[in-house]
Protein backbone atom coordinates (compact mmCIF):
# COMPACT_ATOMS: atom_id res chain seq x y z
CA UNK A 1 150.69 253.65 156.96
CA UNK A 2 147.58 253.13 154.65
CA UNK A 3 146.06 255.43 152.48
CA UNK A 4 143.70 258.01 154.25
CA UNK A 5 141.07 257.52 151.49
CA UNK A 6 141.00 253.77 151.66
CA UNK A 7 138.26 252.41 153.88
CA UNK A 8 139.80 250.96 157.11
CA UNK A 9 138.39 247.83 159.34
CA UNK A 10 135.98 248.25 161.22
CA UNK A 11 138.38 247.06 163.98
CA UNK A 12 139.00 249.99 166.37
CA UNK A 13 142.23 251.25 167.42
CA UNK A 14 143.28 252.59 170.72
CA UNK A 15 144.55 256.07 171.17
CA UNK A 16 146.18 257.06 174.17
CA UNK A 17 146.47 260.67 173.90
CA UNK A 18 150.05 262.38 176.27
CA UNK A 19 150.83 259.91 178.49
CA UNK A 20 153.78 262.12 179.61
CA UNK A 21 155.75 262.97 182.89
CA UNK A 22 154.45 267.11 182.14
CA UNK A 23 150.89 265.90 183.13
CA UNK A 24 151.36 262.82 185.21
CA UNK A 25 153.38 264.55 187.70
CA UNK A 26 152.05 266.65 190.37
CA UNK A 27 155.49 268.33 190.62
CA UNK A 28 153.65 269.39 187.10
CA UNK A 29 151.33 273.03 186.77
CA UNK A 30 149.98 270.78 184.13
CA UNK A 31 149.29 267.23 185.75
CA UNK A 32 146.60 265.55 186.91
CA UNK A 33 145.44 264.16 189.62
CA UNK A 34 143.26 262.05 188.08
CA UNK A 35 145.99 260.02 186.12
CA UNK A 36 147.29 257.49 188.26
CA UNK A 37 143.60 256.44 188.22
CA UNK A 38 143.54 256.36 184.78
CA UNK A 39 146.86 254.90 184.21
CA UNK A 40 145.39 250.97 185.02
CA UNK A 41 142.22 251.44 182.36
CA UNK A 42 144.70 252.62 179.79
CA UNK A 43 147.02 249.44 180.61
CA UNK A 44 143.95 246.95 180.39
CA UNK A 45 142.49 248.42 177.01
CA UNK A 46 146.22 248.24 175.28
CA UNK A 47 146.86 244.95 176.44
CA UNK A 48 143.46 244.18 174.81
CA UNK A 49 143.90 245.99 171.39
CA UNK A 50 147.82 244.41 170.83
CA UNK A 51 148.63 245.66 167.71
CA UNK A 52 146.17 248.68 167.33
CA UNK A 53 147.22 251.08 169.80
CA UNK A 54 148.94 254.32 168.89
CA UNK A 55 150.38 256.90 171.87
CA UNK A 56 150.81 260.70 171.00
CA UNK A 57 152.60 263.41 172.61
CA UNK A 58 151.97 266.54 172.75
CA UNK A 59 155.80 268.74 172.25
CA UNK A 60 156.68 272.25 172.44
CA UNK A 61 157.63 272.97 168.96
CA UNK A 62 154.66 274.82 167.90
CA UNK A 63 155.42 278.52 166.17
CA UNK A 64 156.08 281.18 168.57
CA UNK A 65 155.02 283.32 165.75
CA UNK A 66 151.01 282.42 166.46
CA UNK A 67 149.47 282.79 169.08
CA UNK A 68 151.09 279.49 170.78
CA UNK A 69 153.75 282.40 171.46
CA UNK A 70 151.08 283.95 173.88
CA UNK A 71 150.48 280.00 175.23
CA UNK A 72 154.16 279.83 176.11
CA UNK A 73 154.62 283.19 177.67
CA UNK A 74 151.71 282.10 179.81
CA UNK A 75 153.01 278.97 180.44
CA UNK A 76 156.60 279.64 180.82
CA UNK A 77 157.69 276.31 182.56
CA UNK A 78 156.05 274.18 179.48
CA UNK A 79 158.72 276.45 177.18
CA UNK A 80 161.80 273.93 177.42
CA UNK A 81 163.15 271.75 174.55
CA UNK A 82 161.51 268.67 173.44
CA UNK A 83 164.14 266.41 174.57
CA UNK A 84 163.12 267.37 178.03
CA UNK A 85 162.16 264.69 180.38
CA UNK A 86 158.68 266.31 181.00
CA UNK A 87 157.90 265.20 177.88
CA UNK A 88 158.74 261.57 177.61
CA UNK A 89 156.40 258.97 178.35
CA UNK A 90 155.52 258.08 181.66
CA UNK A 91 156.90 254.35 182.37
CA UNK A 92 153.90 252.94 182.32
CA UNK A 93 153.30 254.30 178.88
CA UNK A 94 156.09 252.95 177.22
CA UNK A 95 155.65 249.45 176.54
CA UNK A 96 151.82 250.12 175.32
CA UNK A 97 152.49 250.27 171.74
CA UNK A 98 154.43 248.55 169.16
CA UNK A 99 154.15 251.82 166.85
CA UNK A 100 156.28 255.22 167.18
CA UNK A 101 154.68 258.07 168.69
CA UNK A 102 153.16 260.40 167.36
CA UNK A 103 154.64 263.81 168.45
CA UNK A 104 152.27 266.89 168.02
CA UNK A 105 152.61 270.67 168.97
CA UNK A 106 148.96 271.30 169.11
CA UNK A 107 146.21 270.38 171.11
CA UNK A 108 143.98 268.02 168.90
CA UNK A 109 145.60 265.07 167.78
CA UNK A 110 143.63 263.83 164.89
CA UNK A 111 145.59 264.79 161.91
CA UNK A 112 148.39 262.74 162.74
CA UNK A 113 146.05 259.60 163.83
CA UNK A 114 144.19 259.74 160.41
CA UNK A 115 147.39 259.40 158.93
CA UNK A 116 147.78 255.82 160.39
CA UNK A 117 144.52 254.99 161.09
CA UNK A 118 142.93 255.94 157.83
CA UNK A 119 139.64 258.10 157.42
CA UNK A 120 136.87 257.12 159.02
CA UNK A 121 137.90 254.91 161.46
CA UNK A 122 137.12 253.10 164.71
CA UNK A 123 139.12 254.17 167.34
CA UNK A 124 139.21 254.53 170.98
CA UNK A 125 140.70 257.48 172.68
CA UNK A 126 142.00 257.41 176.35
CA UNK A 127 144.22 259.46 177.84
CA UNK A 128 144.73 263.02 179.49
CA UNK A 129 143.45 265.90 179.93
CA UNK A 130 140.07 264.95 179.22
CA UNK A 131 139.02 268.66 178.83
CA UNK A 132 142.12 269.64 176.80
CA UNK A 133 143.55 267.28 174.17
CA UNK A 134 141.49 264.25 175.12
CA UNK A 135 138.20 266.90 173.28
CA UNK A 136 140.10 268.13 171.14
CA UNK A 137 140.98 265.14 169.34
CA UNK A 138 137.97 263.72 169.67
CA UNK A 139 135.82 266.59 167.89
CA UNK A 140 138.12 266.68 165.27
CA UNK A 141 138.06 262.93 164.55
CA UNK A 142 134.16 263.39 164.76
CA UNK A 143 134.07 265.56 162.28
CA UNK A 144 136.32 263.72 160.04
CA UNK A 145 133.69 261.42 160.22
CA UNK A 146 135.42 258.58 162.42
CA UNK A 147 133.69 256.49 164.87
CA UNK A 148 135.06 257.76 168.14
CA UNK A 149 134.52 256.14 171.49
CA UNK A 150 135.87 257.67 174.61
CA UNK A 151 136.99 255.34 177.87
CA UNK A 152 135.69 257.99 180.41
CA UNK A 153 137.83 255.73 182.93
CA UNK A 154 140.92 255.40 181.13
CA UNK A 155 141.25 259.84 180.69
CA UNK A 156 142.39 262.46 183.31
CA UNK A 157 141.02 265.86 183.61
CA UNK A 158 142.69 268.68 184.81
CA UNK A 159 139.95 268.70 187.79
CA UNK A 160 136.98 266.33 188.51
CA UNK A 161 134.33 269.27 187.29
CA UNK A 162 136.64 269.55 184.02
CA UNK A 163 136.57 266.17 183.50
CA UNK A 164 133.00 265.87 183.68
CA UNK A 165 132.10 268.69 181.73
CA UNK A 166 134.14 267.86 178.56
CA UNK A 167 132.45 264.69 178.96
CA UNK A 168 129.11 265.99 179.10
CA UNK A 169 130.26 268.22 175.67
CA UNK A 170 131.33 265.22 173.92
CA UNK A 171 127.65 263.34 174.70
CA UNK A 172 126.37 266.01 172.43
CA UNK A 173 127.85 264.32 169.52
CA UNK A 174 126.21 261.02 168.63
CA UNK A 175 126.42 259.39 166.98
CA UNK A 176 129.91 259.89 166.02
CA UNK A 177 131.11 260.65 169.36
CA UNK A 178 129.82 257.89 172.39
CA UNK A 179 131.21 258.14 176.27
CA UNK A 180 132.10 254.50 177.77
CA UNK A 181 134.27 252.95 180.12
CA UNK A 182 136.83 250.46 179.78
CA UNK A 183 134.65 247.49 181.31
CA UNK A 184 132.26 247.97 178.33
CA UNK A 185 134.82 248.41 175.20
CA UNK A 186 136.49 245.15 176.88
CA UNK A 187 132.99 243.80 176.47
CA UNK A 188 132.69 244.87 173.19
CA UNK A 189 136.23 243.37 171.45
């Protein structure tokens, strides 16, 4: 890890936010139909950033003392240990980075990216659900001051019109926050 106050490279990294069984499968209440889709952008940008690509997960280890203890009574099937299956990487996930993963009971991500990634840095974010912890993360990193770029391709939404309309949220927020595709970051590196 580097220090969060150091400057990092301008070299982005790729952040592949949940790639997990809970919202790939459509045996899921939480998976998308969208990410199968996704799944081949996410592949092409990780093969392209090697080294630079971190994978979180969200877990179910949050306190039941806030109100994630309302979230899991409304959500009872999410409400299983973390060893669970549901919450492991989908295969096509696992080979994608050379880094552990970054396991998170919340929603937004960032904190435990900045940790590796360093304070305002480049990064990528891909992933699922678009209009859940793909935003999340994203605003937070914005306002961290990072350089966020999101592969619009490369997420899944929990619907099309939910996908679309966190992306439309996030084009509010240049120029820290900018809405891509994979085609053009690929371009870009």
């Amino acid at each position: 890890m580097i220090d969060p106050e150091e400057r990092p490279s301008d070299d982005p990294w790729l952040v592949v936010i949940d790639p997990q069984n809970i919202f790939a499968s459509s045996d899921s209440a939480w998976g998308s139909p969208f990410f199968s889709a996704a799944m081949p952008h996410i592949r092409a940008l990780a093969a392209s950033f090697g080294e630079r690509v971190l994978i979180t997960r969200w877990m179910p280890t949050a306190d039941r003392s806030t109100s994630w203890g309302e979230y899991f009574a409304s959500w009872p099937f999410a409400d299983r240990p973390p060893s669970d299956p549901l919450f492991d990487l989908v295969p096509d996930a696992a080979d994608l980075s050379p880094h552990p993963t970054l396991d998170v009971p919340t929603f937004g991500k960032w904190s435990a990216v900045e940790t590796v990634v360093g304070r305002g840095a480049h990064v990528v974010l891909a992933g699922v659900a678009t209009d859940c912890c793909v935003i999340s993360t994203a605003l937070a990193a914005a306002d961290a001051g990072a350089h966020v770029a999101i592969a619009a391709d490369a997420c899944a939404g929990s619907t099309a019109d939910n996908h679309a309309a966190a992306l439309q949220v996030m084009r509010l927020y240049p120029p820290q926050l900018t809405v891509t595709d994979t085609e053009s970051v690929l371009a870009g590196r």
